[in-house]
Protein backbone atom coordinates (compact mmCIF):
# COMPACT_ATOMS: atom_id res chain seq x y z
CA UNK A 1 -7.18 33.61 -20.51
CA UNK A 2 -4.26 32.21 -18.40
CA UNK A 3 -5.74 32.96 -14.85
CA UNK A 4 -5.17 30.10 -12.32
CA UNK A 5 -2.93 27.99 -14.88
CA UNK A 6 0.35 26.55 -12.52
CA UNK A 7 3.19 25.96 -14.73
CA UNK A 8 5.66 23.76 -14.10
CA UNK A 9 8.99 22.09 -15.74
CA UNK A 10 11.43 24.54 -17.90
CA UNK A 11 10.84 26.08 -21.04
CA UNK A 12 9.95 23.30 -23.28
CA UNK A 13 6.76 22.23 -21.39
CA UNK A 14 6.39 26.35 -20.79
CA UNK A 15 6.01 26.85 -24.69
CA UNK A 16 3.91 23.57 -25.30
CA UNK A 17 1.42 25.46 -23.08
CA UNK A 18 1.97 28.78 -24.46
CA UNK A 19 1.50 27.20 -27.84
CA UNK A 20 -1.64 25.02 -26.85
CA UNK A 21 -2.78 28.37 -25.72
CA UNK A 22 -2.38 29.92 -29.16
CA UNK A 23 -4.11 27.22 -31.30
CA UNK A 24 -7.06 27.28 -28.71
CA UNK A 25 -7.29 30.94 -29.43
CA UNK A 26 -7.10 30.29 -33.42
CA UNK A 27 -9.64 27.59 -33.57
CA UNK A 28 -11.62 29.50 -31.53
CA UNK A 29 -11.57 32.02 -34.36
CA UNK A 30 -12.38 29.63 -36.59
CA UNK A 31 -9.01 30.30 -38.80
CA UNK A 32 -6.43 28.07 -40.54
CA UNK A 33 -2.70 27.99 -39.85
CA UNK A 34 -1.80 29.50 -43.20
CA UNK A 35 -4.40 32.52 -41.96
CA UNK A 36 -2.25 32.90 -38.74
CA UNK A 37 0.45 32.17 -40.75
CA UNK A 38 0.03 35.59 -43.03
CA UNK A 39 -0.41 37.68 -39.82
CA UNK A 40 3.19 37.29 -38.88
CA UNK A 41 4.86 37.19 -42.66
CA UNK A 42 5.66 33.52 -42.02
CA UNK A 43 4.97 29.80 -42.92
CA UNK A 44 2.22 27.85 -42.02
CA UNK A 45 4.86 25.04 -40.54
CA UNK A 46 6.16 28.09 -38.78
CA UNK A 47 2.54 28.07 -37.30
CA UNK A 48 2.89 24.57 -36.67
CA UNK A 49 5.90 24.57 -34.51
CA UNK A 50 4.82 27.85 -32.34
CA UNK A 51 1.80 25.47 -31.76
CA UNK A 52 3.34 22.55 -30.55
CA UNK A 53 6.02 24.33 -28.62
CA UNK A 54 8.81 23.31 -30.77
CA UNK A 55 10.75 26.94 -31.28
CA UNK A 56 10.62 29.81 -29.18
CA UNK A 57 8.59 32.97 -29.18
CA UNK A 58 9.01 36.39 -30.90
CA UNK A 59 7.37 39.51 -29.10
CA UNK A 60 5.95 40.55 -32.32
CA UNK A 61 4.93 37.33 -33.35
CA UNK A 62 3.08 36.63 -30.22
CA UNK A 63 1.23 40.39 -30.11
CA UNK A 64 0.60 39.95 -33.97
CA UNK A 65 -1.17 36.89 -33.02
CA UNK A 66 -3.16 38.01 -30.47
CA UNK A 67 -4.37 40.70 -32.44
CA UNK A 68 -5.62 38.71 -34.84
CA UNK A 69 -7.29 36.37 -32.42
CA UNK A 70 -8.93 39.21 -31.23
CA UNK A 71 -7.08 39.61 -27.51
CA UNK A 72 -6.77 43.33 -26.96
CA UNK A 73 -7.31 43.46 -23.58
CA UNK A 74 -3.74 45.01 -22.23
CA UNK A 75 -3.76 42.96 -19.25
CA UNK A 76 -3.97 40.18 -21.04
CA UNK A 77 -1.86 40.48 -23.62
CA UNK A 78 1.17 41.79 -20.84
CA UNK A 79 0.62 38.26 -19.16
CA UNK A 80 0.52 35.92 -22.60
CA UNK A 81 3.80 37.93 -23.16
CA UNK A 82 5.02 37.28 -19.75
CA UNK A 83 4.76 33.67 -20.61
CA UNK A 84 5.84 34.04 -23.46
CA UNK A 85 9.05 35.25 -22.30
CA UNK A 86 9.22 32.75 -19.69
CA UNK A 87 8.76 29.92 -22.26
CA UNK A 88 12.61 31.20 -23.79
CA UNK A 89 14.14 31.14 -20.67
CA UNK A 90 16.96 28.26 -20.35
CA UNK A 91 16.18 25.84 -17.94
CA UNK A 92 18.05 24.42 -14.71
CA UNK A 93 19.86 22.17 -17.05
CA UNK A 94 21.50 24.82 -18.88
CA UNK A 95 24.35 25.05 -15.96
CA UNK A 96 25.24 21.23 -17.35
CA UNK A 97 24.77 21.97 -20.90
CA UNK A 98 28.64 20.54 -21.76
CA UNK A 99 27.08 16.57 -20.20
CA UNK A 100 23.89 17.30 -21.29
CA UNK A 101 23.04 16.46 -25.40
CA UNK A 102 20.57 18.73 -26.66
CA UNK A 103 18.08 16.08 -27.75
CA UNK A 104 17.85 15.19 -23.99
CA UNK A 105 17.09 18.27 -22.60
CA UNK A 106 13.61 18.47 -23.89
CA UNK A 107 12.98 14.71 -21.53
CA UNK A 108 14.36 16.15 -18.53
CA UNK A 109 12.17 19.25 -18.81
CA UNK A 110 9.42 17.36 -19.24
CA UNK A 111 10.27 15.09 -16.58
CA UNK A 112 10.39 17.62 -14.29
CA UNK A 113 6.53 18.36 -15.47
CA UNK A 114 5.36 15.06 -14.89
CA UNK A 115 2.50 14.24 -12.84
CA UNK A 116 3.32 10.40 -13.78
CA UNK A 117 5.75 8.47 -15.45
CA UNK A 118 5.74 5.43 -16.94
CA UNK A 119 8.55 3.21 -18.01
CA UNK A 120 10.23 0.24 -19.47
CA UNK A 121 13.67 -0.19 -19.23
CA UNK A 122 15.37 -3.42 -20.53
CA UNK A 123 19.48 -3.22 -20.04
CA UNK A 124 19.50 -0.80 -17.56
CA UNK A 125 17.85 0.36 -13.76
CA UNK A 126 15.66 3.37 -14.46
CA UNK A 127 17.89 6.47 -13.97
CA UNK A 128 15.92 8.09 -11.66
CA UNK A 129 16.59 4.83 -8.86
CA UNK A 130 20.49 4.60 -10.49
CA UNK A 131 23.14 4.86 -7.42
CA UNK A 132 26.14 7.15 -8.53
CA UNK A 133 28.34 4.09 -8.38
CA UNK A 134 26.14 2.71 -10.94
CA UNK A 135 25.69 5.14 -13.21
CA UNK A 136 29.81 6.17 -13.43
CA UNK A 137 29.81 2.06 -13.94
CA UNK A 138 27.29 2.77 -17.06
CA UNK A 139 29.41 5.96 -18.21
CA UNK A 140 32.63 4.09 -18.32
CA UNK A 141 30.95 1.15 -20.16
CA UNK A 142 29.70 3.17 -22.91
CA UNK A 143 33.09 4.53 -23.72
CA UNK A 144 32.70 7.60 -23.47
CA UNK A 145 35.94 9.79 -23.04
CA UNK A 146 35.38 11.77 -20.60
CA UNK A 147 37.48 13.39 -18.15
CA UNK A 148 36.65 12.74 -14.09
CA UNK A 149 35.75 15.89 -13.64
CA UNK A 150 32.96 15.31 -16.56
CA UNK A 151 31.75 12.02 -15.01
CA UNK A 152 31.19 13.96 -11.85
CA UNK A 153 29.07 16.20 -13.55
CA UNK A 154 27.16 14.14 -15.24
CA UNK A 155 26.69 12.31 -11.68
CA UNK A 156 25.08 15.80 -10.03
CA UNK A 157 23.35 16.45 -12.75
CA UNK A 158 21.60 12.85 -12.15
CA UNK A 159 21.17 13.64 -8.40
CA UNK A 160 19.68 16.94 -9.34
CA UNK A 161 17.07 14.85 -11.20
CA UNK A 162 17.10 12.38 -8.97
CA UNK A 163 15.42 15.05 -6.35
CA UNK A 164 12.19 15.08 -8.49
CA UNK A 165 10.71 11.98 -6.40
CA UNK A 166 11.03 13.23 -3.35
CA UNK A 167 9.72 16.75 -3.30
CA UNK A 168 6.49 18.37 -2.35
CA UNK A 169 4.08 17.88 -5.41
CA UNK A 170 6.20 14.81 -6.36
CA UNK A 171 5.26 12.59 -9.69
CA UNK A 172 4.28 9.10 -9.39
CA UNK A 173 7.33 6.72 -11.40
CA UNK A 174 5.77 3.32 -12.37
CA UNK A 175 8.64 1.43 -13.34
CA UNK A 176 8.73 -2.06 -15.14
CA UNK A 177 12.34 -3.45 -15.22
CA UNK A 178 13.56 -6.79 -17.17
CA UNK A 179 15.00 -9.42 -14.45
CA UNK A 180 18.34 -8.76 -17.63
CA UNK A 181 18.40 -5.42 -16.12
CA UNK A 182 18.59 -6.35 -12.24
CA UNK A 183 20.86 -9.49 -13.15
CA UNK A 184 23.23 -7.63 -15.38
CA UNK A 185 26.73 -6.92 -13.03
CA UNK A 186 27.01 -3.26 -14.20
CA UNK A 187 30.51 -2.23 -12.27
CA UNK A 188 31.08 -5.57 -10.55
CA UNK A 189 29.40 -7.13 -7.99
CA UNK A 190 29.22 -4.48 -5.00
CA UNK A 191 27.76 -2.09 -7.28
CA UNK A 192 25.33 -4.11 -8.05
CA UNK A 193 23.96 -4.57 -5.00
CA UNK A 194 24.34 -1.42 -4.19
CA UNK A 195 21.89 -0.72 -6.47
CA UNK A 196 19.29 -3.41 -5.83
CA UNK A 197 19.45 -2.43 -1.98
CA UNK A 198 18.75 0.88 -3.56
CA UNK A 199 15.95 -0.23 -5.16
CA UNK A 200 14.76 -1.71 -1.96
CA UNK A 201 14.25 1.70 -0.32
CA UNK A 202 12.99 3.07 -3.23
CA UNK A 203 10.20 0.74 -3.26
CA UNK A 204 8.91 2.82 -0.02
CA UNK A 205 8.39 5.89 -1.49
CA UNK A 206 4.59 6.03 -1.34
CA UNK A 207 4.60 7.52 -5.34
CA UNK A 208 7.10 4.72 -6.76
CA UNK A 209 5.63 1.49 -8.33
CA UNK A 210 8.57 -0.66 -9.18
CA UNK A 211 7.87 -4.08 -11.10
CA UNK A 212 10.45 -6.61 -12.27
CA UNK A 213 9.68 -8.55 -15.62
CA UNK A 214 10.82 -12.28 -15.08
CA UNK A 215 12.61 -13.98 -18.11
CA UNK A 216 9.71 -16.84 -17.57
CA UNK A 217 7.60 -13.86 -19.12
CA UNK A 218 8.73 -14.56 -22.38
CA UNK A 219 8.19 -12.62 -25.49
CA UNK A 220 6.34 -9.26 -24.66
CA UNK A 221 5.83 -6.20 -26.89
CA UNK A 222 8.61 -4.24 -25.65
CA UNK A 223 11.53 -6.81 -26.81
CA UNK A 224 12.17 -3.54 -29.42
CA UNK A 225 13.44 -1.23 -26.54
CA UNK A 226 12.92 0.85 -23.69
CA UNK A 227 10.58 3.56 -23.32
CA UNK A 228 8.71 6.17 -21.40
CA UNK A 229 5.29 7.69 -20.65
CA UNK A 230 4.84 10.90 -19.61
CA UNK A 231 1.69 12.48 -18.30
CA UNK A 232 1.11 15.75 -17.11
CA UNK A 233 -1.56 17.51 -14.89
CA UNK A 234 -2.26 20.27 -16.88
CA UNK A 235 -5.19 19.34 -19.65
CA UNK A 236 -3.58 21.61 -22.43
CA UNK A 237 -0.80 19.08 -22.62
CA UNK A 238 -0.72 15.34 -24.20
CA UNK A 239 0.74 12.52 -22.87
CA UNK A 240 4.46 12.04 -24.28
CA UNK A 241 6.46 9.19 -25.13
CA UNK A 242 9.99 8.95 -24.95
CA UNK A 243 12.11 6.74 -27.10
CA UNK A 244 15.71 7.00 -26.88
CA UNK A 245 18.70 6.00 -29.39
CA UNK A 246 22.49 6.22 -29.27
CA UNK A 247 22.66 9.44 -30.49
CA UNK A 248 19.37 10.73 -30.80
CA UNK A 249 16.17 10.26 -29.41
CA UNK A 250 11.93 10.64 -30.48
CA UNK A 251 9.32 12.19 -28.80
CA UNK A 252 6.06 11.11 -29.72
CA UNK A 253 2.81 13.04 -29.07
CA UNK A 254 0.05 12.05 -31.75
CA UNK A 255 -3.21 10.26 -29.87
CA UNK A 256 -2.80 7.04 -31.93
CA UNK A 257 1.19 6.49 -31.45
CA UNK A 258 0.31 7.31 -27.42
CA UNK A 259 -2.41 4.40 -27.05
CA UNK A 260 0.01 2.14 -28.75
CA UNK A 261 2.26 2.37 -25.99
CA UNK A 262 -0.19 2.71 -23.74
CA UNK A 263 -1.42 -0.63 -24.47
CA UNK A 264 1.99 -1.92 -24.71
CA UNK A 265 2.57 -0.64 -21.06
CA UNK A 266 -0.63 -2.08 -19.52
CA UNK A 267 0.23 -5.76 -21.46
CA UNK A 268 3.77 -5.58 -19.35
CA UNK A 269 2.42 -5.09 -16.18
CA UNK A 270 0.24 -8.01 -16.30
CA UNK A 271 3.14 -10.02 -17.59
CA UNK A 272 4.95 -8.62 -14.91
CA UNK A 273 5.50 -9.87 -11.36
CA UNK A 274 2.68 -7.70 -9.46
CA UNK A 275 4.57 -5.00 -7.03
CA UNK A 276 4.01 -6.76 -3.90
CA UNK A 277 6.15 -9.22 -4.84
CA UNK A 278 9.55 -6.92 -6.08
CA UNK A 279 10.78 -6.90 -2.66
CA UNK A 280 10.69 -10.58 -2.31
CA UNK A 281 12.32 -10.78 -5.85
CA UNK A 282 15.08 -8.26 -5.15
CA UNK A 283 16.08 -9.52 -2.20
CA UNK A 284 16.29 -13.40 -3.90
CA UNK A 285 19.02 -11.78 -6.61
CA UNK A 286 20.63 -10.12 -3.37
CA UNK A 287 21.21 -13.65 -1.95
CA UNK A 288 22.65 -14.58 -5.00
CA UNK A 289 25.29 -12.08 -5.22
């Protein structure tokens, strides 16, 4: 039942696969939430969240389950337990909780999934390419009041992130930034090009795309904000996409939302200067600073 299946990411992509694996089993069965829903004295949006990996797992939920999915093979109910029981444990994140809002943590465990990502950003470089220097320049602009010590938190916890694109195994980033983004003087003007030499280098990494959206583009369909696409290897889980706010953020999952930004994505990188040229551009706005 879960033979051969390599998880990876913390414990919000662990239960999105433990609860794929669950509403497999139930369909399989031919049975309706509010039937599973009855073998574990709960409601059928309780069903609904186990499924899509939204809460975490109960032993006795998860062997009530079973049972009624018919799995009563010991083995394999000890290792849908064992994953269970992996899916609640905190992720590497958890040691930066106090930097870290909670509506964030489900991105960078997904992130750390990833087997590509997509993105748009608009107003800022893509945080995975940000140089410390300008990323404590985009702390300090959004007010935040926070100590040093906090800034320098948040700063390792980036790096730790930051690690993802160089590893064995590592996801592919395809990046579209707005020429507002590369032209904007976050922190001054040595940050800056701190930051565009730093996307220079980045540009070698053999599983970074980087693209740079001129302002002769014009209007495109992301004028309403940044966002993200998130793909994973592992067929039990969709494609994600990440929208964040102020104070909040969305993660969107449902097939029809997905090829909206899908399309929205492939429309930018035609608009888009094509990648061979982002050197080129980068080093233009370099010999403008």
């Amino acid at each position: 039942m879960t033979e051969g299946r390599a998880v990876g990411g913390g414990p919000t992509v662990q239960r999105m696969l433990v609860g794929a694996q669950l509403r497999r089993l139930r369909t399989d069965q031919g049975l309706t939430r509010d039937q599973a829903a009855q073998a574990i004295r709960a409601s059928e949006w309780k069903i609904h969240r186990l499924e899509n990996g939204q809460v975490g797992f109960k032993d006795r939920d998860v062997i009530d389950l079973l049972r009624l999915y018919q799995v009563t093979d010991p083995t394999e109910v000890a290792e849908f337990l064992a994953l269970a029981r992996e899916a609640n444990t905190p992720g590497w994140w958890h040691h930066y909780g106090d930097v870290l809002p909670a509506w964030f943590r489900t991105y960078v465990d997904l992130e750390q999934a990833a087997s590509l990502i997509r993105s748009y950003e608009g107003q800022y470089v893509p945080g995975l390419l940000q140089t410390d220097a300008y990323l404590r320049a985009v702390v300090q602009g959004a007010h935040l009041a926070e100590s040093a010590e906090e800034v320098g938190r948040r700063v390792r916890l980036r790096l730790a992130r930051q690690t993802l694109l160089t590893v064995e195994g590592a996801p592919r980033l395809w990046a579209v930034v707005d020429e507002a983004a590369l032209r904007r003087p976050v922190g001054g003007r040595l940050v800056l090009r701190g930051q565009l030499e730093r996307l220079v280098e980045a540009t070698k990494l053999s599983n970074v795309t980087l693209q740079v959206l001129p302002f002769a583009a014009g209007a495109h369909p992301a004028m309403v904000g940044a966002f993200s696409i998130l793909r994973f290897a592992d067929r039990e889980l969709p494609d994600v996409v990440y929208l964040e706010h102020l104070t909040s953020a969305i993660y969107l999952d449902r097939r029809h939302d997905v090829e909206r930004y899908l399309d929205a994505m492939e429309q930018l990188c035609v608009q888009a200067e094509p990648p061979a040229r982002t050197v080129e551009l980068l080093n233009q706005m370099l010999d403008e600073l």
